[in-house]
C-alpha atoms as a PDB file:
ATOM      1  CA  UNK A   1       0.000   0.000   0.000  1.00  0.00           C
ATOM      2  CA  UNK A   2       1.066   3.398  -0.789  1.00  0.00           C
ATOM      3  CA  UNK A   3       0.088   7.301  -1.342  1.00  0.00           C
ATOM      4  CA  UNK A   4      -0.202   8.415  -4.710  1.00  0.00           C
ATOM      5  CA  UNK A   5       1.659  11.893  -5.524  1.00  0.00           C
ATOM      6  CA  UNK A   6      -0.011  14.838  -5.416  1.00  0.00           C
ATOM      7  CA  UNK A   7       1.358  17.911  -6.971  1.00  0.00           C
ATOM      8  CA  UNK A   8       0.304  21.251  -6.723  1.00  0.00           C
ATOM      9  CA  UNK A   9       1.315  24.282  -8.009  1.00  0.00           C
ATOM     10  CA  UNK A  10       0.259  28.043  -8.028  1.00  0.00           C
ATOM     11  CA  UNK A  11       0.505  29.106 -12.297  1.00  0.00           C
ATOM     12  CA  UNK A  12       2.496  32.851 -10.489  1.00  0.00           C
ATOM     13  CA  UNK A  13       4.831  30.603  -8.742  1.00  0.00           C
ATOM     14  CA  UNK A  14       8.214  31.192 -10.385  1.00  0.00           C
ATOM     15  CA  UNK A  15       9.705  28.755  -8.530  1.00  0.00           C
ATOM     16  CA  UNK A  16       7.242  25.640  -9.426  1.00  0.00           C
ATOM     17  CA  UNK A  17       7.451  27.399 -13.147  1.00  0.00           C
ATOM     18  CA  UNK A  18       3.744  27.179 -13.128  1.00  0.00           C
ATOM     19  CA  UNK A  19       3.596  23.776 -14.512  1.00  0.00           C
ATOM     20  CA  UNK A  20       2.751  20.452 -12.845  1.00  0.00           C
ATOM     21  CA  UNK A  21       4.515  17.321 -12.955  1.00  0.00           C
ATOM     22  CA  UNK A  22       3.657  15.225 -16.919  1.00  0.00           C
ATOM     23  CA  UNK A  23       1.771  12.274 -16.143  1.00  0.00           C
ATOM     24  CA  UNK A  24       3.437  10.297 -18.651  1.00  0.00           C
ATOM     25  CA  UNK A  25       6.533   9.756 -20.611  1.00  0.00           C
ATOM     26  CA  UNK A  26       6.445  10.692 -24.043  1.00  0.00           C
ATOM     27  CA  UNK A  27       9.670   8.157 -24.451  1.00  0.00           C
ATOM     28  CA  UNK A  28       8.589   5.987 -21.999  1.00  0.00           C
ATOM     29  CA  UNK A  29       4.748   5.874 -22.893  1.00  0.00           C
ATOM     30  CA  UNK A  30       4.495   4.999 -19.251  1.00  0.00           C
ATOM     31  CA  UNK A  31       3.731   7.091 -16.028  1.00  0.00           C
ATOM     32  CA  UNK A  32       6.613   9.065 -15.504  1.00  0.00           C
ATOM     33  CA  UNK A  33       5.981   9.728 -12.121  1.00  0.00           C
ATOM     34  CA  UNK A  34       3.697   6.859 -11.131  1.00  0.00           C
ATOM     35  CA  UNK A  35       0.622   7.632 -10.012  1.00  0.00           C
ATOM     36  CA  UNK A  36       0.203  11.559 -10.012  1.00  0.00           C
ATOM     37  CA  UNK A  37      -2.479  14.044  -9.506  1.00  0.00           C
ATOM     38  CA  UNK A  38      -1.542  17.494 -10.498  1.00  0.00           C
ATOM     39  CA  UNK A  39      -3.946  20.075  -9.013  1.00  0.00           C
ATOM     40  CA  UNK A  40      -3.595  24.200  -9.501  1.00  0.00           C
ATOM     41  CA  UNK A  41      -4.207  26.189  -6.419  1.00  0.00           C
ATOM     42  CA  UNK A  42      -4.612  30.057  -6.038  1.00  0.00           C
ATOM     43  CA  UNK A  43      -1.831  31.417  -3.438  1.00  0.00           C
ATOM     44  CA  UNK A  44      -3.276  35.184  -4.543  1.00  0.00           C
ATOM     45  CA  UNK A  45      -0.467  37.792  -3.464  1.00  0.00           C
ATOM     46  CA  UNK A  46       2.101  35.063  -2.057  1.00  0.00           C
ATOM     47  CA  UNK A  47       2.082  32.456  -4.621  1.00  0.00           C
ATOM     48  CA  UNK A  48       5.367  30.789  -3.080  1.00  0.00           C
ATOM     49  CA  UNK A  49       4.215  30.723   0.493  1.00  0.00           C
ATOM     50  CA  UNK A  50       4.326  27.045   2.174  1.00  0.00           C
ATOM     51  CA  UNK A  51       1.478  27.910   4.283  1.00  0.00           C
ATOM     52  CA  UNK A  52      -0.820  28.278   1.638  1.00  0.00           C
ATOM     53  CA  UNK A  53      -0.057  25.334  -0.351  1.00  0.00           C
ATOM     54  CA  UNK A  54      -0.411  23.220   2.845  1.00  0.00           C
ATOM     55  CA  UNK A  55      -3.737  25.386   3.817  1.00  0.00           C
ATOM     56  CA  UNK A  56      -5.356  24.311   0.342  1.00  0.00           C
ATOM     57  CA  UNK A  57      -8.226  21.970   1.365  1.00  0.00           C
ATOM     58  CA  UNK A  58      -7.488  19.251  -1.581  1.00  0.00           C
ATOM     59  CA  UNK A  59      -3.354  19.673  -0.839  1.00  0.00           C
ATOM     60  CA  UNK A  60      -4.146  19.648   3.614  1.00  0.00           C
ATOM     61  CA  UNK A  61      -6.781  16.155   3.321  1.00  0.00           C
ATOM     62  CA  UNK A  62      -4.434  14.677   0.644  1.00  0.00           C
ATOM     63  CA  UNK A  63      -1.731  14.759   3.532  1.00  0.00           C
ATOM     64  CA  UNK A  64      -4.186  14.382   6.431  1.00  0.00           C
ATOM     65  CA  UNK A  65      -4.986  10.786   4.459  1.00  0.00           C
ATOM     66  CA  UNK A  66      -0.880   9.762   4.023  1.00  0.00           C
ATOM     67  CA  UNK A  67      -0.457  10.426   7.561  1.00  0.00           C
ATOM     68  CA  UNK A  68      -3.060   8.093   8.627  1.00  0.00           C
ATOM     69  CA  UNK A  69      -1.660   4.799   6.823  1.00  0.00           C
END
């Protein structure tokens, strides 16, 4: 048993780039990543900030779930 990756990223985050992880390999035709959910959250004025990628409700029950296993 294991958690599937989540990714998420805020599109005004320099630092994530604004793009999420690919899903699959192009050369691979595989998963590139495994199992991985990309989801796009809105950080508004502090699109870096920790605290509100960890406050998003889909990012905070995705971790609330790991922690339980």
């Amino acid at each position: 048993m294991g958690v599937d990756w989540l990714t998420a990223h805020d599109p005004e985050d320099i630092v994530a780039l604004g793009h999420p992880l690919p899903t699959r390999s192009a050369s691979l035709g595989r998963p590139a990543w495994g199992d991985v959910q990309n989801i796009a959250v809105d950080n508004g004025d502090k699109p870096h900030a920790i605290d509100r990628y960890l406050a998003h409700p889909d990012v905070a029950q995705h971790i609330g779930r790991a922690a339980t296993l």
